[in-house]
C-alpha atoms as a PDB file:
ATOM      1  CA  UNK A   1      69.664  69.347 188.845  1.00  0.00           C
ATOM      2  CA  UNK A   2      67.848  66.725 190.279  1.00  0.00           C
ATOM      3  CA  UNK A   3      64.329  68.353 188.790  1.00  0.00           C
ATOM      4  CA  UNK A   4      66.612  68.478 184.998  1.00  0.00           C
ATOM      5  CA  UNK A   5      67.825  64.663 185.491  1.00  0.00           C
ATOM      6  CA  UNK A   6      63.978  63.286 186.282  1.00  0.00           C
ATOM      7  CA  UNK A   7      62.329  65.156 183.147  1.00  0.00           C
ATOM      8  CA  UNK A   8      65.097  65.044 180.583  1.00  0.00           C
ATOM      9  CA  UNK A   9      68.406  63.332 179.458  1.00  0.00           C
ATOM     10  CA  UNK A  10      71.073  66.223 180.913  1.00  0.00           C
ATOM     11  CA  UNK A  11      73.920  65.290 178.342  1.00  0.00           C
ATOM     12  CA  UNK A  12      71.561  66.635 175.800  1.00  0.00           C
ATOM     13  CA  UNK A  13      71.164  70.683 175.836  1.00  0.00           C
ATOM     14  CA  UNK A  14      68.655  70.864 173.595  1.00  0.00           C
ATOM     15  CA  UNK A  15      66.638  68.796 175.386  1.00  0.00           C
ATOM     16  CA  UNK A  16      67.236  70.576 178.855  1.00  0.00           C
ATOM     17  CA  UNK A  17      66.772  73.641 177.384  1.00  0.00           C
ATOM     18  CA  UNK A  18      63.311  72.672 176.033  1.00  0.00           C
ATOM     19  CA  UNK A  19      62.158  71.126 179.194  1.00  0.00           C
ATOM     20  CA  UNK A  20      63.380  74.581 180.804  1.00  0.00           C
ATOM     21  CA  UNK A  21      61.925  77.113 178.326  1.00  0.00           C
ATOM     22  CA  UNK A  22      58.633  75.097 178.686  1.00  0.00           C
ATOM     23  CA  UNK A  23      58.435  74.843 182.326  1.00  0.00           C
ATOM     24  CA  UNK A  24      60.255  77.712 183.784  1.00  0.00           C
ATOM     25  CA  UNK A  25      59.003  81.844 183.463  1.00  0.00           C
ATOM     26  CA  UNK A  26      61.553  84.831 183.206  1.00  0.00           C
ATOM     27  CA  UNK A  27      63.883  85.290 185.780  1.00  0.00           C
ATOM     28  CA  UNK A  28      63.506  80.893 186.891  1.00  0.00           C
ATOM     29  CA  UNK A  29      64.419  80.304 182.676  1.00  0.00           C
ATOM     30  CA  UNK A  30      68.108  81.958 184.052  1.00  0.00           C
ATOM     31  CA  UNK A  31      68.555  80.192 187.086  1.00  0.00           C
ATOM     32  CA  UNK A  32      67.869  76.945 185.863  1.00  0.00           C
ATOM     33  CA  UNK A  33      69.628  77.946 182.743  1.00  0.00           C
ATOM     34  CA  UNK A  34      72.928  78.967 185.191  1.00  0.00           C
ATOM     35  CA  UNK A  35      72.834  75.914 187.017  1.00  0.00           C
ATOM     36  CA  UNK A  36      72.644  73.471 184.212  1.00  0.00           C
ATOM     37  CA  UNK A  37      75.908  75.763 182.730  1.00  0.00           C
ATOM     38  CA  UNK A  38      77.870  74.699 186.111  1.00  0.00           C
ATOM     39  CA  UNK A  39      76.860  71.190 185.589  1.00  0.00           C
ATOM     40  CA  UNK A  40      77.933  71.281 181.972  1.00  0.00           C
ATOM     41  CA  UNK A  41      81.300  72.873 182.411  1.00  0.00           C
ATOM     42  CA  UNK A  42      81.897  70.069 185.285  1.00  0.00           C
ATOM     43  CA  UNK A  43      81.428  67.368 182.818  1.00  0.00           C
ATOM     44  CA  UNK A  44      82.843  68.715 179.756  1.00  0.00           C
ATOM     45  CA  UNK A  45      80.040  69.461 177.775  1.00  0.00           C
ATOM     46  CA  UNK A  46      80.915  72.181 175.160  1.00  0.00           C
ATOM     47  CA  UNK A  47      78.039  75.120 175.689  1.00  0.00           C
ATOM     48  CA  UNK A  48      77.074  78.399 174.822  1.00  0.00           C
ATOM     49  CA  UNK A  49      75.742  80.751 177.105  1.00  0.00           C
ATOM     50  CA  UNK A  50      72.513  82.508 176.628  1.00  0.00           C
ATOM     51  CA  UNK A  51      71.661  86.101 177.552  1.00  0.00           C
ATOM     52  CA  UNK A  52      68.399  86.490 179.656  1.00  0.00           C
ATOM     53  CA  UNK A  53      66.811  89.747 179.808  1.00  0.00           C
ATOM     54  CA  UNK A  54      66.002  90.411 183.470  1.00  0.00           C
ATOM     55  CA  UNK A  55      62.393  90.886 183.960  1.00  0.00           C
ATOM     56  CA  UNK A  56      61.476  93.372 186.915  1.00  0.00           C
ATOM     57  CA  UNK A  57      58.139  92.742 188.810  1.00  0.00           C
ATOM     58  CA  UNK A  58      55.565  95.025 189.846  1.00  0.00           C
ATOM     59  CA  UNK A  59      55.932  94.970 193.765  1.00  0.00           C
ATOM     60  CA  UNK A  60      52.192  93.814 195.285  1.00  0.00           C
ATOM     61  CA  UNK A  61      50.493  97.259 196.638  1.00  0.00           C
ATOM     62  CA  UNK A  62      47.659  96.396 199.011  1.00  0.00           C
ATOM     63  CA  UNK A  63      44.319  98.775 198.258  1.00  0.00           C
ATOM     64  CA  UNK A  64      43.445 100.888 201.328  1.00  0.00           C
ATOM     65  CA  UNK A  65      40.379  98.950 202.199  1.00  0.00           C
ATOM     66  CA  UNK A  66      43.053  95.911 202.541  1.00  0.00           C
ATOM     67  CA  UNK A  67      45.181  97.816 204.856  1.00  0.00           C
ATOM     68  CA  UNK A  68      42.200  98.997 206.793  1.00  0.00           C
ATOM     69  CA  UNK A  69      41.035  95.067 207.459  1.00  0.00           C
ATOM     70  CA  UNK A  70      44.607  94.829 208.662  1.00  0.00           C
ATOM     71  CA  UNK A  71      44.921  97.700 210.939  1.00  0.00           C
ATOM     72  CA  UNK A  72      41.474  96.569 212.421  1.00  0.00           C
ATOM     73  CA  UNK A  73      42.728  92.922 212.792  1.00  0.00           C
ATOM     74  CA  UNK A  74      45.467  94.154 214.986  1.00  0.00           C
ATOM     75  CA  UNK A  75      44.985  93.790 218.621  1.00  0.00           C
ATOM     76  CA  UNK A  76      48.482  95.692 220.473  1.00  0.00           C
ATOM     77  CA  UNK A  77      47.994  99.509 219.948  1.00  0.00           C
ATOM     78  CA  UNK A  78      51.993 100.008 219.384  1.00  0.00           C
ATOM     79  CA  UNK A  79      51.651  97.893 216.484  1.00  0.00           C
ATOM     80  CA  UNK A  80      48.462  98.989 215.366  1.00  0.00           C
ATOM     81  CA  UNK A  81      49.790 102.702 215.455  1.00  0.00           C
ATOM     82  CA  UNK A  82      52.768 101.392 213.420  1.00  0.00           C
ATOM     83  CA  UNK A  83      50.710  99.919 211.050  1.00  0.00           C
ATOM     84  CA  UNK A  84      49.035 103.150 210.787  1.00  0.00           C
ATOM     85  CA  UNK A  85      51.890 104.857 209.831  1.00  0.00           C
ATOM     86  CA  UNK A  86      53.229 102.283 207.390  1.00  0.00           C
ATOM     87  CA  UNK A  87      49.855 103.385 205.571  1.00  0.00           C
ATOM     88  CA  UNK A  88      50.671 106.999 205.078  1.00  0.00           C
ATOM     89  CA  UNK A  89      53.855 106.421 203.763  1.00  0.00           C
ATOM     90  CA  UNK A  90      56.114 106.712 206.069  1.00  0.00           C
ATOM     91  CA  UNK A  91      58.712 104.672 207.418  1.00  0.00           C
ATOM     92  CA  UNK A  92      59.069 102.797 210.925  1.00  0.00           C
ATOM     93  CA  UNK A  93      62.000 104.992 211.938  1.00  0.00           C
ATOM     94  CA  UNK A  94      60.989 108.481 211.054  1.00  0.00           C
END
């Protein structure tokens, strides 16, 4: 709230909501958007809620030449072999 009441009057929606849809991406546009809501209802402010589409991220996959710079980085074998296995596919416990 404190980043809302520095770059915008907070009795004023429209205004918070422009400062958020200008500065915020996705999934941070519903946060903020949540947060001012709490704020709102505290005061008394009459709002409508808005429906956000949740936007799912690619997860970061590291190339194998990446892993390989990592495996050779690694000093302890037990880890190293870990890491080795972590690079196949499999998981730690199997």
């Amino acid at each position: 709230m404190r980043i809302l009441d520095k770059n915008c009057d907070i009795d004023n929606p429209r205004e918070v909501w422009n400062f958020i849809n200008n500065n915020y991406r996705d999934n941070g546009k519903k946060f903020m958007w949540h947060y001012y809501l709490m704020y709102a209802r505290t005061v008394g402010l009459n709002i409508n809620d808005l429906k956000f589409e949740q936007v799912k991220k690619i997860p970061f996959l590291p190339s194998e030449e990446m892993l390989d710079n990592i495996i050779n980085t690694i000093h302890k074998n037990k880890i190293r072999n870990s890491v080795r296995l972590l690079k196949f596919g499999l998981r730690i416990g199997e």
